[in-house]
Protein backbone atom coordinates (compact mmCIF):
# COMPACT_ATOMS: atom_id res chain seq x y z
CA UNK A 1 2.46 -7.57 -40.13
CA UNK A 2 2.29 -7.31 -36.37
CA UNK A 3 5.32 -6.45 -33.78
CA UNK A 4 6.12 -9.66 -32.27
CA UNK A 5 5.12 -10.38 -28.60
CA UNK A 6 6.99 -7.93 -26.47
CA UNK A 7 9.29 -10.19 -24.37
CA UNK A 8 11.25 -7.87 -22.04
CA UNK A 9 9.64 -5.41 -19.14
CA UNK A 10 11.54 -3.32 -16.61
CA UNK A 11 10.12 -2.80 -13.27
CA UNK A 12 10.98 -0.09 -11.10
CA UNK A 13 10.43 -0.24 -7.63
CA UNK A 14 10.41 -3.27 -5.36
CA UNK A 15 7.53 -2.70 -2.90
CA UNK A 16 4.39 -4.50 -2.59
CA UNK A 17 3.17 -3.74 -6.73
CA UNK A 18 6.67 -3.70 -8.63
CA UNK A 19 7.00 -7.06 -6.83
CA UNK A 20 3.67 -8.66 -7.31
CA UNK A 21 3.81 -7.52 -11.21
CA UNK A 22 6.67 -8.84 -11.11
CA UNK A 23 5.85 -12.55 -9.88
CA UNK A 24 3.16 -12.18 -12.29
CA UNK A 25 4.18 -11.43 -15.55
CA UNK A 26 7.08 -13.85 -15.29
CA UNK A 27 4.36 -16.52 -14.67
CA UNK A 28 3.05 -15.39 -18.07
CA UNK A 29 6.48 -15.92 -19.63
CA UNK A 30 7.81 -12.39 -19.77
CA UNK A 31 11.35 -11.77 -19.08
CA UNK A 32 11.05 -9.43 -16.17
CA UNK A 33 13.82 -6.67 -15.02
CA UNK A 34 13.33 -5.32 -11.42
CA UNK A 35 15.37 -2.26 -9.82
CA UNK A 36 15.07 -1.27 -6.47
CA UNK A 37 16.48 1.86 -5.19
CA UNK A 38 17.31 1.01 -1.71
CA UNK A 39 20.23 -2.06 -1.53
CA UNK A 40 17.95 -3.60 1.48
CA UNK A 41 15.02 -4.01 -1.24
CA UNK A 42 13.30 -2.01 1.45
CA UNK A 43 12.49 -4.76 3.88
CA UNK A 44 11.50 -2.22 6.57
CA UNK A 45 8.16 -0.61 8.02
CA UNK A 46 6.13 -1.27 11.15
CA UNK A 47 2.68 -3.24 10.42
CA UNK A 48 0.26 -3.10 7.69
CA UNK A 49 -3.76 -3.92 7.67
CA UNK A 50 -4.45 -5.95 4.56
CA UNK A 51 -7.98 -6.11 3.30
CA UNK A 52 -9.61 -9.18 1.83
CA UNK A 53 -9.39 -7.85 -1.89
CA UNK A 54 -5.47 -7.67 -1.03
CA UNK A 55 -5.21 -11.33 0.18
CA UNK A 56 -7.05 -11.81 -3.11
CA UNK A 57 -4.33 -10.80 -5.04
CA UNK A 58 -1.91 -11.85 -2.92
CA UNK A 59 -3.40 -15.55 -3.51
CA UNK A 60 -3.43 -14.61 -6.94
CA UNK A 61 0.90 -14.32 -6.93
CA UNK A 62 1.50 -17.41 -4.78
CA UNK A 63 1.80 -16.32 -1.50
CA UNK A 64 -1.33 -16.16 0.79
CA UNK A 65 0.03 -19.54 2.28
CA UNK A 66 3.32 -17.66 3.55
CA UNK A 67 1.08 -14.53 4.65
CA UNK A 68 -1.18 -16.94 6.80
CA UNK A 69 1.32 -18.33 8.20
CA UNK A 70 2.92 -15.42 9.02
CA UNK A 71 0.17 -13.05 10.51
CA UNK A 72 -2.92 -12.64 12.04
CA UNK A 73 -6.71 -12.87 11.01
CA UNK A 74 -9.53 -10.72 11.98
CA UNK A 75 -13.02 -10.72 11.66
CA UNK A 76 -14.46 -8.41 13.46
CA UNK A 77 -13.41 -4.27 14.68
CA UNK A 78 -14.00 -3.30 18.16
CA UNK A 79 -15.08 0.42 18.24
CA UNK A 80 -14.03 1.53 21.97
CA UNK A 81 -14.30 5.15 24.18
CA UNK A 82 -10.71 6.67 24.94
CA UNK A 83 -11.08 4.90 28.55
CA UNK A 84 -11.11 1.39 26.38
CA UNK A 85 -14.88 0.56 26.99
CA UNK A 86 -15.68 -1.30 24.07
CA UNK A 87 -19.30 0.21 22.90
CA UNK A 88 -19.33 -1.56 19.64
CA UNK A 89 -18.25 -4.56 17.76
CA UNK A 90 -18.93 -4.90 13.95
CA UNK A 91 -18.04 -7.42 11.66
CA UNK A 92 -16.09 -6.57 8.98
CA UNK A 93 -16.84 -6.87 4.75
CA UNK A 94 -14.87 -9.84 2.81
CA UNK A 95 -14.44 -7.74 0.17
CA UNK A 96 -11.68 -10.95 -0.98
CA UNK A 97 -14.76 -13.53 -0.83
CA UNK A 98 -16.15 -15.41 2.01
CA UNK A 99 -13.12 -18.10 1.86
CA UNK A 100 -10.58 -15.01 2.82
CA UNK A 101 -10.31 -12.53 5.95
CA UNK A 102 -12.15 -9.46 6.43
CA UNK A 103 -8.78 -7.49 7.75
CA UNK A 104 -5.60 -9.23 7.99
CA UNK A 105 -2.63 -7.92 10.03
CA UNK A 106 0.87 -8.36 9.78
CA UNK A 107 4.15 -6.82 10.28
CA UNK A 108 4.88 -5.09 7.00
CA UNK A 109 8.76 -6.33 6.61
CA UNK A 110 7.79 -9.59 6.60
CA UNK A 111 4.76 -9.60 3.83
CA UNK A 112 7.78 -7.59 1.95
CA UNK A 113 10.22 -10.50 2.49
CA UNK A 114 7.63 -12.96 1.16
CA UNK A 115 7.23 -11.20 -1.86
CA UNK A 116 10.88 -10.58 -2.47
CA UNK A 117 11.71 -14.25 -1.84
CA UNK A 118 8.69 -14.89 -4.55
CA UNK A 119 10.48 -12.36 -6.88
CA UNK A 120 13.65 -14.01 -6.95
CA UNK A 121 12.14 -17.90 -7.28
CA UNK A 122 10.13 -16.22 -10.35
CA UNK A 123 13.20 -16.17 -11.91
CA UNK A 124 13.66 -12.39 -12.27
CA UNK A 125 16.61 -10.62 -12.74
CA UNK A 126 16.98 -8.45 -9.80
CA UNK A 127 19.11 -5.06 -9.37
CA UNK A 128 19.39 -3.47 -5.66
CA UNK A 129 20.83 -0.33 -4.98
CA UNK A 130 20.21 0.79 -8.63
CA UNK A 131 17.76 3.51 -10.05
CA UNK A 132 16.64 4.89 -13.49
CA UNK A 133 18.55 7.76 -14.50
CA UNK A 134 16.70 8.23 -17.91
CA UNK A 135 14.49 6.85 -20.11
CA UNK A 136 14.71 7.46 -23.70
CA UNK A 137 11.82 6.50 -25.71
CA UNK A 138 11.11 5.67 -29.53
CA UNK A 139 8.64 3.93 -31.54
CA UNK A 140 8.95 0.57 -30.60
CA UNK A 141 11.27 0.26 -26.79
CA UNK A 142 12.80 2.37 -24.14
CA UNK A 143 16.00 2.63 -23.13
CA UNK A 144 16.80 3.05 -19.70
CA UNK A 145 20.27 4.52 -18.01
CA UNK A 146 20.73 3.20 -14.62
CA UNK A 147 22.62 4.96 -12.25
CA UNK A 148 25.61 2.37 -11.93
CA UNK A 149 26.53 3.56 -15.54
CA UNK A 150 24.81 0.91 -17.95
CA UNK A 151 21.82 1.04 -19.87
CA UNK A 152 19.35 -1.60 -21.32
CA UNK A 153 16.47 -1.94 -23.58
CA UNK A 154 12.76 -3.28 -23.15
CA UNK A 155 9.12 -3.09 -24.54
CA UNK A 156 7.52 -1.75 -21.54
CA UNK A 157 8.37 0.09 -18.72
CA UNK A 158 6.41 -0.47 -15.47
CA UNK A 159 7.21 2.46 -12.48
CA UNK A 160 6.11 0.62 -9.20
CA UNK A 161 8.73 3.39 -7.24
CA UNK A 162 6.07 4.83 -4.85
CA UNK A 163 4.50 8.04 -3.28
CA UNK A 164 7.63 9.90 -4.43
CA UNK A 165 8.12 8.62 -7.64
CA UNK A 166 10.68 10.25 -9.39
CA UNK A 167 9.92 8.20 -13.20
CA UNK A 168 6.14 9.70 -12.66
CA UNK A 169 8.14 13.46 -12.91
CA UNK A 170 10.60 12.20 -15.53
CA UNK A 171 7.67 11.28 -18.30
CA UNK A 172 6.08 14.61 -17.73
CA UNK A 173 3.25 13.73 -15.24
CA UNK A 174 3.50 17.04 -12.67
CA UNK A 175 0.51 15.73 -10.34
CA UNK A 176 2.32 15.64 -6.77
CA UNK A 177 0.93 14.06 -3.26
CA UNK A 178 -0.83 16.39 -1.13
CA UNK A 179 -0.62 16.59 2.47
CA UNK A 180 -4.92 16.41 4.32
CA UNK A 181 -3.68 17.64 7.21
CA UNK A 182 -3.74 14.48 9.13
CA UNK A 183 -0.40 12.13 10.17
CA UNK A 184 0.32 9.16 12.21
CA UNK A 185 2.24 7.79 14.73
CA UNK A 186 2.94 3.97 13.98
CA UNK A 187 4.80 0.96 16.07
CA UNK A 188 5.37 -2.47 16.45
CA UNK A 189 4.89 -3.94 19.55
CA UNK A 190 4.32 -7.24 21.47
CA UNK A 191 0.60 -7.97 21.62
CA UNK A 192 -1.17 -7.40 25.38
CA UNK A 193 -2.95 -10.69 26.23
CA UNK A 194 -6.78 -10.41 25.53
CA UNK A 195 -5.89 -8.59 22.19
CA UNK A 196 -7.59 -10.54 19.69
CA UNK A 197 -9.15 -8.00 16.91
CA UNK A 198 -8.90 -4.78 15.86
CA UNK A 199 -9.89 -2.19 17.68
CA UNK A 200 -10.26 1.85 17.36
CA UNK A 201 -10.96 4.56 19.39
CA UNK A 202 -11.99 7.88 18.40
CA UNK A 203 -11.68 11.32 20.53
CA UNK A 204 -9.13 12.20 23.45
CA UNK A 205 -5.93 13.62 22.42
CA UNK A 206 -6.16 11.87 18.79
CA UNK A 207 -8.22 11.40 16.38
CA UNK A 208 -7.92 7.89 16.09
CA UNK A 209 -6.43 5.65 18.68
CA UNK A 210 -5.91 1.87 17.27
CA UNK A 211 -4.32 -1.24 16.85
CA UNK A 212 -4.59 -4.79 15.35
CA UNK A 213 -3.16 -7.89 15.83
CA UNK A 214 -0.43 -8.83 13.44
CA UNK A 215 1.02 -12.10 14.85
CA UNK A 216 -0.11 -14.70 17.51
CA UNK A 217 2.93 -12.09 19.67
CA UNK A 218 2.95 -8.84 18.05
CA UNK A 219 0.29 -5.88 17.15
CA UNK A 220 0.68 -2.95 14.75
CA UNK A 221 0.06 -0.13 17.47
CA UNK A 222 -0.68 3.59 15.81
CA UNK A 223 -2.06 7.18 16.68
CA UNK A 224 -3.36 9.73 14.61
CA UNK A 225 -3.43 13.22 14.88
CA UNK A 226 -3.12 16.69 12.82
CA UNK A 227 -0.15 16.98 11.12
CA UNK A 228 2.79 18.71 12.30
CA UNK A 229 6.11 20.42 11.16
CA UNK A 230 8.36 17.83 11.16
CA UNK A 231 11.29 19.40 11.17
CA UNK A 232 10.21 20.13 14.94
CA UNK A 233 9.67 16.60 15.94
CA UNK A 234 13.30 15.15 17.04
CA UNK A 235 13.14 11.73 15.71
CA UNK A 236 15.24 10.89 18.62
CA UNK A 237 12.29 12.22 20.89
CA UNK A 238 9.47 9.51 18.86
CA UNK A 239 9.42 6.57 21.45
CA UNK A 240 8.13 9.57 24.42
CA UNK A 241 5.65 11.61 21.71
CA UNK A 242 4.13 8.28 21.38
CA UNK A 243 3.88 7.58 24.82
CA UNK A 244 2.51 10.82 25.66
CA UNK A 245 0.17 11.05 23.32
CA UNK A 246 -1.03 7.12 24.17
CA UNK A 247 -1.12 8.00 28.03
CA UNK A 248 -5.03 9.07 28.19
CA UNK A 249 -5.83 5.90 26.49
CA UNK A 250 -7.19 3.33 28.14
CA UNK A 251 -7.89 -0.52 28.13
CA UNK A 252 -4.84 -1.98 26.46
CA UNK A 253 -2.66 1.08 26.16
CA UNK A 254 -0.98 1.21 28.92
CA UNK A 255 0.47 -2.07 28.40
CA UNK A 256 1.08 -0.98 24.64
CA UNK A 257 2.56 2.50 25.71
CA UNK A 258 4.88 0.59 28.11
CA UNK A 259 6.58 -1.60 25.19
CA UNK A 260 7.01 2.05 22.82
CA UNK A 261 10.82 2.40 24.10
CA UNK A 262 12.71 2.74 21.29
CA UNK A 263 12.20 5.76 19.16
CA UNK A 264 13.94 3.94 16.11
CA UNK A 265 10.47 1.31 16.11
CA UNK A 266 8.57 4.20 15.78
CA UNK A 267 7.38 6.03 12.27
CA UNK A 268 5.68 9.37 12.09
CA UNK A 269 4.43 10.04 8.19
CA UNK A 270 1.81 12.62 7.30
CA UNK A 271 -1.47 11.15 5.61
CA UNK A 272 -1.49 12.24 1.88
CA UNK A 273 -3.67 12.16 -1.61
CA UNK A 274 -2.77 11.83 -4.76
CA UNK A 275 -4.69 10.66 -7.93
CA UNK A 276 -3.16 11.24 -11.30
CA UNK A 277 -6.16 11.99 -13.41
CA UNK A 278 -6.08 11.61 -17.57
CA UNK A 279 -4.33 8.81 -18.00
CA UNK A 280 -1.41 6.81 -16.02
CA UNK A 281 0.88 6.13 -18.85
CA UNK A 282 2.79 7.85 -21.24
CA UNK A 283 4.05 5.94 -24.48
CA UNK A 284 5.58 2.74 -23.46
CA UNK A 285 5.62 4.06 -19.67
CA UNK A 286 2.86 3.14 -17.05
CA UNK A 287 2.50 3.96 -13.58
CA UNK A 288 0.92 2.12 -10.75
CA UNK A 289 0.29 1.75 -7.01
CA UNK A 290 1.18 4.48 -4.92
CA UNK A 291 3.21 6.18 -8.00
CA UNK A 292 -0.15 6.95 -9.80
CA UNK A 293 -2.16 7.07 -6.66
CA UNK A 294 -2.35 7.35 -2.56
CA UNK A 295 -4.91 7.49 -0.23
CA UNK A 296 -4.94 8.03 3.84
CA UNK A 297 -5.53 4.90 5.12
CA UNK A 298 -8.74 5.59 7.10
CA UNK A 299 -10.50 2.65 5.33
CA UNK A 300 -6.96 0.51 5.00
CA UNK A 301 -6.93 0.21 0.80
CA UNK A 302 -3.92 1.55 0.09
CA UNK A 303 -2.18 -1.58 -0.23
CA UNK A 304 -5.00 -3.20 -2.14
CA UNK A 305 -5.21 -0.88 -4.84
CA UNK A 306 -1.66 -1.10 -5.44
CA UNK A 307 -1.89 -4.69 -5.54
CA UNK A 308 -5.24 -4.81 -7.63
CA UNK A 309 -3.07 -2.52 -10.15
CA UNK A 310 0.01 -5.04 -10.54
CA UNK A 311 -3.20 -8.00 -10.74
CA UNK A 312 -4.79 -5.93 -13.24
CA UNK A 313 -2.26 -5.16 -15.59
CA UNK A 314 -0.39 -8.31 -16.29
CA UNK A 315 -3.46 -9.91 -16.49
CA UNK A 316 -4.02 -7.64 -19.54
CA UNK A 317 -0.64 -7.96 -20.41
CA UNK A 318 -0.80 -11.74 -20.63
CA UNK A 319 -3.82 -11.83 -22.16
CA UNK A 320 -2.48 -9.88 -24.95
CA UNK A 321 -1.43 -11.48 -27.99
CA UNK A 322 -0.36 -8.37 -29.81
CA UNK A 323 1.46 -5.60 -27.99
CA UNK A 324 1.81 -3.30 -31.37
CA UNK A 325 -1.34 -1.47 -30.09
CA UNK A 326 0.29 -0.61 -26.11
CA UNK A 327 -1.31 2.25 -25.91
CA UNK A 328 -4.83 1.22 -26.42
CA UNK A 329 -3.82 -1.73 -23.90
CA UNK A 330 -2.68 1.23 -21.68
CA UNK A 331 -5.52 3.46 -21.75
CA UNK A 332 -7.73 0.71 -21.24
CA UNK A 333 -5.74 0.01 -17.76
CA UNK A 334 -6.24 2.83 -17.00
CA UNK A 335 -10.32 3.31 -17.68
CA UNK A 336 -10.59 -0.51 -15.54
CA UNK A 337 -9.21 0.85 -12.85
CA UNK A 338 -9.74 4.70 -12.54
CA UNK A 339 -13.29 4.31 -11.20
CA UNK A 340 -12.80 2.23 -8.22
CA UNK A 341 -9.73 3.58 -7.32
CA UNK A 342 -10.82 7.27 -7.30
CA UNK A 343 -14.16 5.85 -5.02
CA UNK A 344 -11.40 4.41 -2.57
CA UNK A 345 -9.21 7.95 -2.63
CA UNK A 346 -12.05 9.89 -2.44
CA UNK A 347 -13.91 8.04 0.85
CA UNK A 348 -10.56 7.54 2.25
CA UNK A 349 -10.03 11.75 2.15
CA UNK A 350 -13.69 12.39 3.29
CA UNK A 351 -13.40 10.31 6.48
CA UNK A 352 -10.42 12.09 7.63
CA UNK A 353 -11.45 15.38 6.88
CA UNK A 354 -15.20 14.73 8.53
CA UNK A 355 -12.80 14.35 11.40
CA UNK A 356 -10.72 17.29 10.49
CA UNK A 357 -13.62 19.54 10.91
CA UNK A 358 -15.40 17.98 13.68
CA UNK A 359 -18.67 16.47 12.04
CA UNK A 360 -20.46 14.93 14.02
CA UNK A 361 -23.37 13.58 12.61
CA UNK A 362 -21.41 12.33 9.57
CA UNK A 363 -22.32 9.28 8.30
CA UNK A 364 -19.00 7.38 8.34
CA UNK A 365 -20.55 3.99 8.75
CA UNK A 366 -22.68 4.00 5.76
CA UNK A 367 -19.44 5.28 3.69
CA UNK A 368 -17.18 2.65 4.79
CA UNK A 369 -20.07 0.22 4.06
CA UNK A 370 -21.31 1.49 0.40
CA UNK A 371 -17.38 1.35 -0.25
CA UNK A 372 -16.77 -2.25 0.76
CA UNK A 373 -19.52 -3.28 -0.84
CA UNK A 374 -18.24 -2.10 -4.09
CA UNK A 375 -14.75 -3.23 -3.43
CA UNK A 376 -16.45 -6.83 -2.95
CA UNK A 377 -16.64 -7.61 -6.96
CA UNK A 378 -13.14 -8.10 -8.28
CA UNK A 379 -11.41 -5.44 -10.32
C-alpha cells in the first residue's frame, strides 16, 4: 500500500524562490512551513532586472498585477559609448511570451514585499529570525531543530536559503560559489528625465556602465569592474568609489552620479558561479535557486532560474499523487531543469570573462540571442 500524500513541507529561506514555492504549493493544498533567517524577511537590496520568463512565473504565483504596478517596463536596450552616444538600440527577446515584457525593472525590496505579503495571504505559517540547526533524516520525514530551541517534523524539506546556503553544506553537498573575477557597484537612484530604457555602456574605467528604469521616479544605477579585496574598500567610502568610478561617463551619469550620496544605498558584491552538478537533492532534501545554482548577471537570469525552480517543482509536487517514490520525483527535478540552467550559467560566465580577457571580436550578440531563444519555451 502506498504512503499517503505527504501533507507538510518546510521551506527555508524567504527570498524570491522559498517564497514563490511557497505561494505555490499552498495553492496545491500543502501545509507549508517557511523560516527566514533574517527577522526583516530580508526586505532589502537596490534594483533587480526581471526577464520575461520571470514575470512568467511571477504571473504564475499571483502577483504580476502588484509587480506592474509597481515598476517599470522595457522593450528595448540602448547600447551607448562611455561619452553616452547611443550607437545602438535593440529590441529585446520575450522570452515570457509576447503578452509580457522583454526586461522589467524594479526596485528589488519591493518585488520582495509583494511576495512576502503573498506568502502570508497563502496562509503559511511563517517563522522570522529563525534558522535550521539540524536536520535529521529517516525513511519516511525529517526532523528539523530550529535555532530558537524547538523542532518539527515534515515530508519534504525545500532549502531556498541562497548563495551561501548553509543546509546545501549540512546534507553533504561541498560544491561552493566561485568568485570570476568580476564585481559590481549597484544603487538606487531617482530616474534623470529622458531615461526611458535600459541602457549599457561598455569600455572607460568599467567594464560595463548601466542602468534601467525601475519606476516611473527611480532607476537601478550599477558599475562593473574587476573584483577587488574587499576588506580594502571602506564601506563608509561606497557613495565616492561610485562616483569616481561613474565620473568619465557620460549622457545621463552625471545626473545619476550626483544623486549617489549616501554610501549606505550603495552595494558592492563580487560576481560568482556556482552549479551543483549530480543531483540537487539528497533524500527528502532538495535545493533550489541560488542554493543549487548562481550565475553573474551579464544576461540578467539569475532571478528567473530561481523562480523557474520554485515553478517547476511544485508543479511536480502537485501533480504527484504518490510521494512514496520522492526520490525519483527528485531526480527527475533535477534532469528538467539541469540543462537550461547550466546553458544560462555557462553564457552568463563566458560573457564576463570575454570581457575579462579583452576579446574583441567575440560574438556576444549571437550568445545572448541563441540563449534567449532557448529560454523562450517554458521550463
Amino acid at each position: 500500500m502506498n504512503d499517503p500524500i505527504p501533507r507538510t513541507v518546510l521551506v527555508i529561506g524567504g527570498g524570491a524562490s522559498g517564497n514563490a514555492v511557497t505561494v505555490l504549493l499552498r495553492r496545491a493544498g500543502i501545509a507549508v512551513e517557511l523560516i527566514e533567517a533574517k527577522p526583516d524577511w530580508n526586505v532589502l537590496g537596490s534594483g533587480i532586472t526581471l526577464q520575461g520568463n520571470a514575470l512568467r512565473v511571477l504571473r504564475e504565483v499571483g502577483v504580476w498585477d502588484e509587480v506592474r504596478e509597481s515598476g517599470y517596463a522595457v522593450d528595448a536596450v540602448g547600447m551607448a559609448a562611455p561619452d553616452g552616444t547611443v550607437f545602438h538600440v535593440q529590441q529585446d527577446h520575450h522570452t515570457g511570451g509576447d503578452d509580457l515584457p522583454s526586461i522589467f525593472g524594479m526596485q528589488r525590496p519591493r518585488l520582495q514585499e509583494i511576495l512576502c505579503e503573498a506568502v502570508v495571504e497563502s496562509g503559511a505559517t511563517v517563522r522570522l529570525g529563525t534558522t535550521a540547526e539540524e536536520l535529521i533524516q529517516d525513511a519516511s520525514s525529517v526532523t528539523a531543530r530550529f535555532s530558537d530551541g524547538t523542532e518539527g517534523r515534515y515530508d519534504l524539506v525545500i532549502a531556498a536559503d541562497g548563495v551561501g546556503s548553509r543546509t546545501r553544506a549540512m546534507i553533504g553537498i561541498s560544491d561552493k560559489p566561485e568568485p570570476t573575477g568580476m564585481a559590481i557597484w549597484r544603487v538606487p537612484v531617482p530616474r534623470p528625465e529622458g531615461v526611458e530604457r535600459m541602457q549599457l555602456s561598455y569600455g572607460g574605467p568599467c567594464y560595463i556602465a548601466g542602468y534601467c528604469p525601475t519606476s516611473k521616479n527611480t532607476i537601478y544605477a550599477y558599475l562593473v569592474e574587476a573584483n577587488r579585496d574587499r576588506a580594502s574598500i571602506d564601506p563608509a567610502t561606497y557613495a565616492d568609489e561610485m562616483r569616481r568610478l561613474a565620473a568619465p561617463y557620460g549622457g545621463a551619469w552625471p545626473e545619476i552620479a550626483a544623486s549617489i550620496t549616501d554610501p549606505a544605498q550603495v552595494n558592492y558584491t563580487w560576481f560568482e558561479r556556482l552549479l551543483v552538478d549530480g543531483s540537487w537533492h539528497r533524500d527528502r532534501v532538495v535545493l533550489i535557486g541560488d542554493a543549487a545554482h548562481v550565475c553573474p548577471p551579464t544576461l540578467a537570469q539569475g532571478a528567473a532560474m530561481s523562480l523557474e525552480d520554485a515553478s517547476v517543482l511544485a508543479e511536480m509536487l502537485s501533480e504527484e499523487q504518490d510521494w512514496s517514490s520522492l526520490d525519483a520525483l527528485l531526480t527527475g527535478f533535477y534532469e528538467r531543469r539541469i540543462g537550461r540552467v547550466r546553458m544560462v550559467v555557462e553564457a552568463s560566465v563566458q560573457l564576463g570573462q570575454w570581457q575579462l580577457d579583452g576579446v574583441r571580436d567575440a560574438d556576444a550578440p549571437g550568445l545572448m540571442g541563441r540563449t534567449m531563444s532557448v529560454l523562450k519555451e517554458t521550463p
